[in-house]
PDB file of N, CA and C in Angstrom:
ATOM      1  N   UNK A   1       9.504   6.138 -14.293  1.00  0.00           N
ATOM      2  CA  UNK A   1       9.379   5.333 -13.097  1.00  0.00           C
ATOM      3  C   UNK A   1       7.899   5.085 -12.807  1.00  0.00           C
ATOM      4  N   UNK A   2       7.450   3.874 -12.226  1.00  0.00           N
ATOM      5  CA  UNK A   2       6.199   3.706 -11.832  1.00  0.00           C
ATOM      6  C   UNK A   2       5.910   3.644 -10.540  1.00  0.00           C
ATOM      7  N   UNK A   3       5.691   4.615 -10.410  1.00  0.00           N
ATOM      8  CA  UNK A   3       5.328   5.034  -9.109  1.00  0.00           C
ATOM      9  C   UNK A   3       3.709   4.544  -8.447  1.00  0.00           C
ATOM     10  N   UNK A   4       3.557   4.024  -7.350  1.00  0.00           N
ATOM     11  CA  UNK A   4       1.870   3.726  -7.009  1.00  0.00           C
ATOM     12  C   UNK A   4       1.944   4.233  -5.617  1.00  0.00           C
ATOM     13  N   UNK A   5       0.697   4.692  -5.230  1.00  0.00           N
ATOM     14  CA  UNK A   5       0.608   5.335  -3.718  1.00  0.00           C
ATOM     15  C   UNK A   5       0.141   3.662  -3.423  1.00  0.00           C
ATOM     16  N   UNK A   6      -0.039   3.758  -1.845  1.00  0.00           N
ATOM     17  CA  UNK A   6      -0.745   2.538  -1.136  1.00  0.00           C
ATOM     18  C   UNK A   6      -0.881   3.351   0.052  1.00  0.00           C
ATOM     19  N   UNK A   7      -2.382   3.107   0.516  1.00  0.00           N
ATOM     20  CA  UNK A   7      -3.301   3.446   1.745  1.00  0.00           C
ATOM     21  C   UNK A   7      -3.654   1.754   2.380  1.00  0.00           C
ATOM     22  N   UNK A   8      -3.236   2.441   3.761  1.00  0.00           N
ATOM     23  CA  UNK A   8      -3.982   1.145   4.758  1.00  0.00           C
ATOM     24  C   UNK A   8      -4.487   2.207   5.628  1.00  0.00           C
ATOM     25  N   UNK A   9      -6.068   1.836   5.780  1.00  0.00           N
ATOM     26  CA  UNK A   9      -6.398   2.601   7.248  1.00  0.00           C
ATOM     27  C   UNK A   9      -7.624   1.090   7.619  1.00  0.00           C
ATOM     28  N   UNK A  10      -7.472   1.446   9.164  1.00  0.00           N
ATOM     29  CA  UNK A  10      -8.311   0.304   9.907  1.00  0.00           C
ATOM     30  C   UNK A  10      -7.614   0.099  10.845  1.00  0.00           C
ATOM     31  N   UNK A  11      -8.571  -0.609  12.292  1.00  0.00           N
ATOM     32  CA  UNK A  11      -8.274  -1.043  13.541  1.00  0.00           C
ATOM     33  C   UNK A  11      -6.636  -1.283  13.297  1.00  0.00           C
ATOM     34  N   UNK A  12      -5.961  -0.572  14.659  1.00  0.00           N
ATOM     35  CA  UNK A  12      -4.613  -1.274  14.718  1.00  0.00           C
ATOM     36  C   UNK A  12      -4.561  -2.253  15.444  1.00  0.00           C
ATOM     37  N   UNK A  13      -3.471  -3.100  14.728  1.00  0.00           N
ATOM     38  CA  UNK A  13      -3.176  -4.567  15.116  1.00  0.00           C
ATOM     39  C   UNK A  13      -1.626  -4.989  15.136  1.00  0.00           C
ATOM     40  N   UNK A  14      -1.170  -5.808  15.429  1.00  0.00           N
ATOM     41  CA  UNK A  14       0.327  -6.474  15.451  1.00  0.00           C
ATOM     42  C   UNK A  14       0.727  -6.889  13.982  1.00  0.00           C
ATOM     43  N   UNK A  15       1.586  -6.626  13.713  1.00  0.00           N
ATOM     44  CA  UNK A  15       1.819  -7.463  12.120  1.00  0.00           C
ATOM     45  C   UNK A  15       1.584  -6.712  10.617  1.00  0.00           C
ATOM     46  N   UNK A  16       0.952  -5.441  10.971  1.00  0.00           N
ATOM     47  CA  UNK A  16       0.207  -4.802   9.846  1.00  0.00           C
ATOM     48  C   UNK A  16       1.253  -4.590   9.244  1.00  0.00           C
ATOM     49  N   UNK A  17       2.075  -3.807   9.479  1.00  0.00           N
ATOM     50  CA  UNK A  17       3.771  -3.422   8.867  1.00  0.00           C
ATOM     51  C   UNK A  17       4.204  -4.277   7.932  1.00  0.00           C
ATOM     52  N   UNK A  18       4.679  -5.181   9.171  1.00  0.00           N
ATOM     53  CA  UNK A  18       5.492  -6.510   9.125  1.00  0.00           C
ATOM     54  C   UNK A  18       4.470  -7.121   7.470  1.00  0.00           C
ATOM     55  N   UNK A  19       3.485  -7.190   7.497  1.00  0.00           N
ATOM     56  CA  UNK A  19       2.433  -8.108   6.694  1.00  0.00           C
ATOM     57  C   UNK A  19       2.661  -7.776   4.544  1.00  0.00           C
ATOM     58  N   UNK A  20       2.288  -6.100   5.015  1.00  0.00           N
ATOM     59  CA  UNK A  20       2.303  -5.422   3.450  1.00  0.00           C
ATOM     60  C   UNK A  20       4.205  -5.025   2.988  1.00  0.00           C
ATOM     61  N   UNK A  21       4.594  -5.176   4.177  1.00  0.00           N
ATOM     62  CA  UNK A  21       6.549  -4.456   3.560  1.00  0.00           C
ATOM     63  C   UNK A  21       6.858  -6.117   3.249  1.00  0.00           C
ATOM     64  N   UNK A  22       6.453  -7.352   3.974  1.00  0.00           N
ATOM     65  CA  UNK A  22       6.934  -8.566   3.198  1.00  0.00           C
ATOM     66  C   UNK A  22       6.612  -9.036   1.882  1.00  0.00           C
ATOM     67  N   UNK A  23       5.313  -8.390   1.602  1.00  0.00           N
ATOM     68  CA  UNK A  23       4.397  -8.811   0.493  1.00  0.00           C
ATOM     69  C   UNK A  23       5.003  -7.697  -0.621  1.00  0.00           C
ATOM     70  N   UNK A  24       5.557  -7.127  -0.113  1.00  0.00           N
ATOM     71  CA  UNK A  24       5.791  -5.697  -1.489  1.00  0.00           C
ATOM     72  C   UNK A  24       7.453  -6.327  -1.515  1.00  0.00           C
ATOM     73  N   UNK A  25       7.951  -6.802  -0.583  1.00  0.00           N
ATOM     74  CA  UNK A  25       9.745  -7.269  -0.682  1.00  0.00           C
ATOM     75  C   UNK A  25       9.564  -8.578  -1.532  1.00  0.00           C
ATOM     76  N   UNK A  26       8.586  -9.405  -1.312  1.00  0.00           N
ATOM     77  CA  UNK A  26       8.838 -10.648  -2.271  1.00  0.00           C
ATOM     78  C   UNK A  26       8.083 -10.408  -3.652  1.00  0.00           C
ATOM     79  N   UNK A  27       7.852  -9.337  -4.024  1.00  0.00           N
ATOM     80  CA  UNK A  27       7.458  -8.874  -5.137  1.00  0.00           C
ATOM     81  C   UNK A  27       8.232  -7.831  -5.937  1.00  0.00           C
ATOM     82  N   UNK A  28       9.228  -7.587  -5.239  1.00  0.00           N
ATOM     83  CA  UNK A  28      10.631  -6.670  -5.861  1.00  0.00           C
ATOM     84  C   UNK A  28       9.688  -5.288  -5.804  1.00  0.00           C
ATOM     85  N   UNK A  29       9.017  -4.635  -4.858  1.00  0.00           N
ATOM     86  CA  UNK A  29       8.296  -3.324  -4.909  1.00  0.00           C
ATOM     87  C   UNK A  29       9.088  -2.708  -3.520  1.00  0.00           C
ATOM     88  N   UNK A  30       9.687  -1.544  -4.299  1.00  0.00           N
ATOM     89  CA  UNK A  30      11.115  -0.657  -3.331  1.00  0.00           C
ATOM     90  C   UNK A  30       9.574   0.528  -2.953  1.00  0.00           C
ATOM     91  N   UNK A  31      10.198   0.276  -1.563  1.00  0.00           N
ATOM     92  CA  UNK A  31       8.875   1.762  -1.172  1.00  0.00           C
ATOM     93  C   UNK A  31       9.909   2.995  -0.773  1.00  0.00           C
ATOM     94  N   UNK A  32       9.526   3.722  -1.397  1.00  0.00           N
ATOM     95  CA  UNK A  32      10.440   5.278  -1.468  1.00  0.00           C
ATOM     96  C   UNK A  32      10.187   5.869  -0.316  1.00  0.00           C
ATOM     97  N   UNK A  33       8.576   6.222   0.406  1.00  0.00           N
ATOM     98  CA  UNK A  33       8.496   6.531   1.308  1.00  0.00           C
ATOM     99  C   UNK A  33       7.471   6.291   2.094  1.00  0.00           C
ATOM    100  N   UNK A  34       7.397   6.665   2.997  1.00  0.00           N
ATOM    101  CA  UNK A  34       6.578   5.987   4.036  1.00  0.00           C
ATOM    102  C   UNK A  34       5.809   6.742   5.142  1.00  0.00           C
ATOM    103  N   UNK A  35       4.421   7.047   5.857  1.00  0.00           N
ATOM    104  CA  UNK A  35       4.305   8.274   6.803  1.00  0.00           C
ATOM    105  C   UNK A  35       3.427   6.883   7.353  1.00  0.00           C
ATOM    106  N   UNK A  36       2.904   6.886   8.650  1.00  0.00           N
ATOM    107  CA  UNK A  36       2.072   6.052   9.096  1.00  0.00           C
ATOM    108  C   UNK A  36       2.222   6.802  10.746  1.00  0.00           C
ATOM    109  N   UNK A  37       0.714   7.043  11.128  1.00  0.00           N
ATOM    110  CA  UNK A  37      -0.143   7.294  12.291  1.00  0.00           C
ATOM    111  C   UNK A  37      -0.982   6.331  13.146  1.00  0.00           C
ATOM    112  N   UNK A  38      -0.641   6.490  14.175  1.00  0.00           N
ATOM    113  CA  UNK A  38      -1.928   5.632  15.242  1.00  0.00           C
ATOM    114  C   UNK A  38      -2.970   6.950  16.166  1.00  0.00           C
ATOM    115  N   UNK A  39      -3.843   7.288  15.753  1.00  0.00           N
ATOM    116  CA  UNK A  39      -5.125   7.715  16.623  1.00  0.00           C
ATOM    117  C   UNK A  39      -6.030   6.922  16.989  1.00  0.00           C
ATOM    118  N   UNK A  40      -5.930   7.322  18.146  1.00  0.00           N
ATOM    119  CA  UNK A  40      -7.097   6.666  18.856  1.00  0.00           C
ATOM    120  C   UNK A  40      -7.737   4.834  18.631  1.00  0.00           C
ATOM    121  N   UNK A  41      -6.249   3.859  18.391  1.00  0.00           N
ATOM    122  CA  UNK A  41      -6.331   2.803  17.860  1.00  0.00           C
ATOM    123  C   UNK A  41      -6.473   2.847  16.635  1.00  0.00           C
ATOM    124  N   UNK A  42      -6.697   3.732  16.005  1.00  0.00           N
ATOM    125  CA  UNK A  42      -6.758   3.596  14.395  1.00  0.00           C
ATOM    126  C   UNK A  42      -5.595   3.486  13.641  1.00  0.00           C
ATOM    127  N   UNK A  43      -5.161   2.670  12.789  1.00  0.00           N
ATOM    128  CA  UNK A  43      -3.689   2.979  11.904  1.00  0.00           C
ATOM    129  C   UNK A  43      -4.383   3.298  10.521  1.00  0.00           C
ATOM    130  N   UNK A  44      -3.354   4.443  10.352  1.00  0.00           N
ATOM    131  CA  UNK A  44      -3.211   4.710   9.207  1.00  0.00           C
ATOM    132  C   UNK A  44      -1.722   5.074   8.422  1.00  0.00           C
ATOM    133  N   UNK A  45      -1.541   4.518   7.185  1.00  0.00           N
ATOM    134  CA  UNK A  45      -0.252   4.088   6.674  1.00  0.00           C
ATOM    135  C   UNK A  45      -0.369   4.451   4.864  1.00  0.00           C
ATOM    136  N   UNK A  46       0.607   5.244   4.586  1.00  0.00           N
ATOM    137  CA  UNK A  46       0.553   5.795   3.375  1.00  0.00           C
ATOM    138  C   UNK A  46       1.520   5.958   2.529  1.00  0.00           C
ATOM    139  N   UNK A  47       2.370   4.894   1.469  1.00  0.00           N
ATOM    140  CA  UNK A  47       3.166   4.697   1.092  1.00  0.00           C
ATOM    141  C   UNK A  47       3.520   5.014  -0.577  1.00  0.00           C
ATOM    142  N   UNK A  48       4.801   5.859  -0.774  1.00  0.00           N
ATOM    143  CA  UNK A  48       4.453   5.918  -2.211  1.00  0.00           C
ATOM    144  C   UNK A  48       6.096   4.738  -2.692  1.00  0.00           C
ATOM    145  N   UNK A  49       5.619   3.994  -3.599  1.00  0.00           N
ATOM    146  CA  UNK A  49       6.325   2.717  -3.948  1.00  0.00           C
ATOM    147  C   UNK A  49       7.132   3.028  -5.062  1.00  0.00           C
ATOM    148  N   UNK A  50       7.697   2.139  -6.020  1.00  0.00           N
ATOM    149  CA  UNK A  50       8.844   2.192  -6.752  1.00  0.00           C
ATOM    150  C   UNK A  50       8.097   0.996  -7.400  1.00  0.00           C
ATOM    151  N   UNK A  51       7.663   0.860  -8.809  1.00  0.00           N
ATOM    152  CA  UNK A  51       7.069  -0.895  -8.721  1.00  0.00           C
ATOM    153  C   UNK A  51       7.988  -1.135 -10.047  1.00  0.00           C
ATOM    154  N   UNK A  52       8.910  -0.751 -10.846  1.00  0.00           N
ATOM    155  CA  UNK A  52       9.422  -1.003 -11.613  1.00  0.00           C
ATOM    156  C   UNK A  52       9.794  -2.300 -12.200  1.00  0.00           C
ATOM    157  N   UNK A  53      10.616  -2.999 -11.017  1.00  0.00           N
ATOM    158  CA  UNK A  53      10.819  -4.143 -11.393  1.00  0.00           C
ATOM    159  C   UNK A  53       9.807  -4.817 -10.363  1.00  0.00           C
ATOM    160  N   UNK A  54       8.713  -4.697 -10.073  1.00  0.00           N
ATOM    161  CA  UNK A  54       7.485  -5.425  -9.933  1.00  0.00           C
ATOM    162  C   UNK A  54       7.116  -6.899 -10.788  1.00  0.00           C
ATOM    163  N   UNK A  55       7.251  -8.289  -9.686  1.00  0.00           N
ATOM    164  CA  UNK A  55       7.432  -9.452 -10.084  1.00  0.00           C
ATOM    165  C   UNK A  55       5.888  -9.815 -11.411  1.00  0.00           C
ATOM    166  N   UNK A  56       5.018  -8.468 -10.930  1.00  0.00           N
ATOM    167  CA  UNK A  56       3.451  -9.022 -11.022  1.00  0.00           C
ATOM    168  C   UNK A  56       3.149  -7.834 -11.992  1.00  0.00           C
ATOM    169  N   UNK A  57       1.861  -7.726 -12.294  1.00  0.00           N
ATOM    170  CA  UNK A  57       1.003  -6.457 -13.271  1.00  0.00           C
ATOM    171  C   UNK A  57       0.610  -5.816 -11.937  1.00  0.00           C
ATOM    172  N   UNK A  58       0.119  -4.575 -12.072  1.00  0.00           N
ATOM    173  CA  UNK A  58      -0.185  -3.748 -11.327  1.00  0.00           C
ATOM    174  C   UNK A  58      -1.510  -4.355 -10.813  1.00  0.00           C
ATOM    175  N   UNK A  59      -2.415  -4.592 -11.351  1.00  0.00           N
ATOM    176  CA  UNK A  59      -3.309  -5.365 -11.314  1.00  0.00           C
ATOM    177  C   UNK A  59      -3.602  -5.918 -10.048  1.00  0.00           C
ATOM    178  N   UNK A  60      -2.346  -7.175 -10.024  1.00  0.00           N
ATOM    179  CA  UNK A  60      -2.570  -8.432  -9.853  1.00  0.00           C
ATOM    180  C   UNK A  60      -2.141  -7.765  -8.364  1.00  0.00           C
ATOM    181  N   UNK A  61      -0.980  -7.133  -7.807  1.00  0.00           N
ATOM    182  CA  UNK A  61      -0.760  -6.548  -6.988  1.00  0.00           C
ATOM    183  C   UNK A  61      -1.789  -6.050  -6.210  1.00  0.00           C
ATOM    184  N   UNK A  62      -2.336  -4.694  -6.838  1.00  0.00           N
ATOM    185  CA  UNK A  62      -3.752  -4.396  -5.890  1.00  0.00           C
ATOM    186  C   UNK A  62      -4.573  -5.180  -5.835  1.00  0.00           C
ATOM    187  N   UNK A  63      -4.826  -6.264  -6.163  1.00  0.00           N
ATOM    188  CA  UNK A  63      -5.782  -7.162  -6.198  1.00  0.00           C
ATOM    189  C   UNK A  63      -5.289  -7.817  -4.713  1.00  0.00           C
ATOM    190  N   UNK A  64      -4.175  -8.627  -4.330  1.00  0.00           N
ATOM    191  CA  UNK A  64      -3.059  -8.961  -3.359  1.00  0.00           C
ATOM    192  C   UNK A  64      -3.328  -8.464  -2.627  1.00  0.00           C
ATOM    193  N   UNK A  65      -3.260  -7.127  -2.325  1.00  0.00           N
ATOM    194  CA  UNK A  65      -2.630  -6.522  -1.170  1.00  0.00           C
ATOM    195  C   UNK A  65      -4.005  -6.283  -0.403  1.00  0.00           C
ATOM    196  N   UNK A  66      -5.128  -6.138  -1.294  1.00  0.00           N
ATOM    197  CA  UNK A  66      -6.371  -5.743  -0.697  1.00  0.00           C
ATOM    198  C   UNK A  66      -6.920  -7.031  -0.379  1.00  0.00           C
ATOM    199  N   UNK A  67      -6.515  -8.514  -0.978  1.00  0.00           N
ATOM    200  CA  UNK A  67      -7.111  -9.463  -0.230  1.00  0.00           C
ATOM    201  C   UNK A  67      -6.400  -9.584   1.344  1.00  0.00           C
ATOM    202  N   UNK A  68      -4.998  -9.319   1.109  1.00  0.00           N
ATOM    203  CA  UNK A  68      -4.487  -8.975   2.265  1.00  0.00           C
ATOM    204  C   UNK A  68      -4.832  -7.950   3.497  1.00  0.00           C
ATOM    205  N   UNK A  69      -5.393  -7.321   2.827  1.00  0.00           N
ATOM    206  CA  UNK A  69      -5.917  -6.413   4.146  1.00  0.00           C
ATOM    207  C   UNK A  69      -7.327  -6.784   4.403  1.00  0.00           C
ATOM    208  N   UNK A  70      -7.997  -7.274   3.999  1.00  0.00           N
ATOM    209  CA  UNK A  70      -9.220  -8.238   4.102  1.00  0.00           C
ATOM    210  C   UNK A  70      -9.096  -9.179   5.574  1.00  0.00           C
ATOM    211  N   UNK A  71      -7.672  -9.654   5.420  1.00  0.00           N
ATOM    212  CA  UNK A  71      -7.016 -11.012   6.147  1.00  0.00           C
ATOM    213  C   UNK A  71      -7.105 -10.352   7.679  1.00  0.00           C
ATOM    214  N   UNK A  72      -6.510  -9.282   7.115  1.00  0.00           N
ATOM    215  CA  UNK A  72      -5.957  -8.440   8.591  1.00  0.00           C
ATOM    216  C   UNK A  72      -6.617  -7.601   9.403  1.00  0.00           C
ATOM    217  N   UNK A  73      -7.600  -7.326   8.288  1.00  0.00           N
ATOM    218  CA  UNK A  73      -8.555  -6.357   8.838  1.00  0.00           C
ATOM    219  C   UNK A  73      -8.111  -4.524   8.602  1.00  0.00           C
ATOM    220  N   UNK A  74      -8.187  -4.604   7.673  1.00  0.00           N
ATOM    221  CA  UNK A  74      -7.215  -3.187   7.303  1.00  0.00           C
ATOM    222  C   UNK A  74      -8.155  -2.827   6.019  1.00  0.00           C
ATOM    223  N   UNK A  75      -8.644  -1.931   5.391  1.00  0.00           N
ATOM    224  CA  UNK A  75      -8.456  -1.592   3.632  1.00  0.00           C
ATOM    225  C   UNK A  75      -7.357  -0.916   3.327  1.00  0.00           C
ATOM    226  N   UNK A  76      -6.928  -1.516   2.380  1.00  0.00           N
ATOM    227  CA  UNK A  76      -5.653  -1.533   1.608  1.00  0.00           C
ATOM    228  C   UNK A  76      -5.854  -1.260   0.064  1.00  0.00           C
ATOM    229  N   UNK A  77      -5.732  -0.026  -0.419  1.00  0.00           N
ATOM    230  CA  UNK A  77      -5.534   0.325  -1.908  1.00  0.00           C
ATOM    231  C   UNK A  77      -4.529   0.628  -2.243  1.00  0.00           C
ATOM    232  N   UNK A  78      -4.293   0.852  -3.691  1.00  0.00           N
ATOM    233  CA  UNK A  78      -3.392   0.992  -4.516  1.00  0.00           C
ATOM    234  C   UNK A  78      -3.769   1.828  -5.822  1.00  0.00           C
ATOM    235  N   UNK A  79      -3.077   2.907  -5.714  1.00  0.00           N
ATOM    236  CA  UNK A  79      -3.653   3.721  -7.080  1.00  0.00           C
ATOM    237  C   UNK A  79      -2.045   4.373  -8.304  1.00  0.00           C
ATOM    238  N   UNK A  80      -2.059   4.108  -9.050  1.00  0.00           N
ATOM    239  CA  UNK A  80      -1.114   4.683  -9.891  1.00  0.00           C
ATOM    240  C   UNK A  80      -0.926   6.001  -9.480  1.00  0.00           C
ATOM    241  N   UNK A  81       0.582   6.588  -9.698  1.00  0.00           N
ATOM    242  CA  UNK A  81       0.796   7.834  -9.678  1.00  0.00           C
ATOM    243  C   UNK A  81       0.301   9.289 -10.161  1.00  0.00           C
ATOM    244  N   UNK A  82      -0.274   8.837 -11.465  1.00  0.00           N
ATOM    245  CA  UNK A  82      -0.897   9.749 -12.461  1.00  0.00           C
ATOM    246  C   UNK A  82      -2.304   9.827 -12.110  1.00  0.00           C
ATOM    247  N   UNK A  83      -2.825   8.819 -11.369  1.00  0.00           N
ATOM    248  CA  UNK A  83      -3.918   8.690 -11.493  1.00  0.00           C
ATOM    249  C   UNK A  83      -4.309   9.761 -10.162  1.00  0.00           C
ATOM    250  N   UNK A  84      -3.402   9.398  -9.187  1.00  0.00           N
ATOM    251  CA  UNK A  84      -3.591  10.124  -7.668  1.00  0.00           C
ATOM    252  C   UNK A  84      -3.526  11.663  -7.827  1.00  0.00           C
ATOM    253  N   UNK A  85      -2.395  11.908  -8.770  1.00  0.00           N
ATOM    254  CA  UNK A  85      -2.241  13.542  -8.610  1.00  0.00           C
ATOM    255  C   UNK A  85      -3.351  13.985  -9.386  1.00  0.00           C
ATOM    256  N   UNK A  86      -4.176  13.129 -10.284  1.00  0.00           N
ATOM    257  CA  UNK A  86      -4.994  13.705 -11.625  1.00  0.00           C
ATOM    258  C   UNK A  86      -6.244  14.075 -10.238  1.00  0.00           C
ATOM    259  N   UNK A  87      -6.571  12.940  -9.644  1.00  0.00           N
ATOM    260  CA  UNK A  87      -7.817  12.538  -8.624  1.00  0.00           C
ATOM    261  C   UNK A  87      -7.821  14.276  -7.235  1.00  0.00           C
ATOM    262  N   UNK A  88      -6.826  14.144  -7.123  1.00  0.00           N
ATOM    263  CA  UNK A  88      -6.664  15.678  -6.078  1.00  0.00           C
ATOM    264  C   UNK A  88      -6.384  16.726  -6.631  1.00  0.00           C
ATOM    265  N   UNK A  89      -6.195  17.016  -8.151  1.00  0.00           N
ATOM    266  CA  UNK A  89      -6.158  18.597  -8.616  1.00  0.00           C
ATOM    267  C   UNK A  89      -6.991  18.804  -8.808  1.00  0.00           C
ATOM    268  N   UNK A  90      -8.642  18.033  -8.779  1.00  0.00           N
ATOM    269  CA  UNK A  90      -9.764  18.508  -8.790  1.00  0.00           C
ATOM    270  C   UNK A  90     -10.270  19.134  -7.791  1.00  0.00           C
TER     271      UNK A  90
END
């Protein structure tokens, strides 16, 4: 399975949700799970995905989603599964 984490943190706003779960639904990307916080106006949102039948390359996706959070005012990454657990057992 190909699994990818996705981080949004930045100013909260209306639509942020609504914005990245439409963009990952018209791209066939099933999000497994989901945790998301508001402090002190801040959102933060942390999703681990399903990209299997992913319409796009992984690529092209994080490339997307971070122009998208550009739009919104958010940073928005995307890191492979292997790559995340390799990045924190250090």
């Amino acid at each position: 399975m190909k699994k990818t984490i996705i981080t949004v943190v930045g100013k909260d706003g209306v639509g942020i949700i609504a914005k990245i779960c439409t963009y990952l639904a018209n791209n066939h990307i099933n999000i497994e799970d989901i945790s998301q916080t508001i402090v002190q106006g801040y959102f933060n949102m942390m999703m681990i995905t399903d990209m299997n039948q992913a319409s796009k390359p992984f690529t092209d996706i994080a490339s997307e989603l971070e122009q998208i959070g550009e739009e919104i005012g958010v940073v928005i990454k995307c890191q492979r599964e292997e790559i995340f657990d390799s990045m924190h057992r250090i």
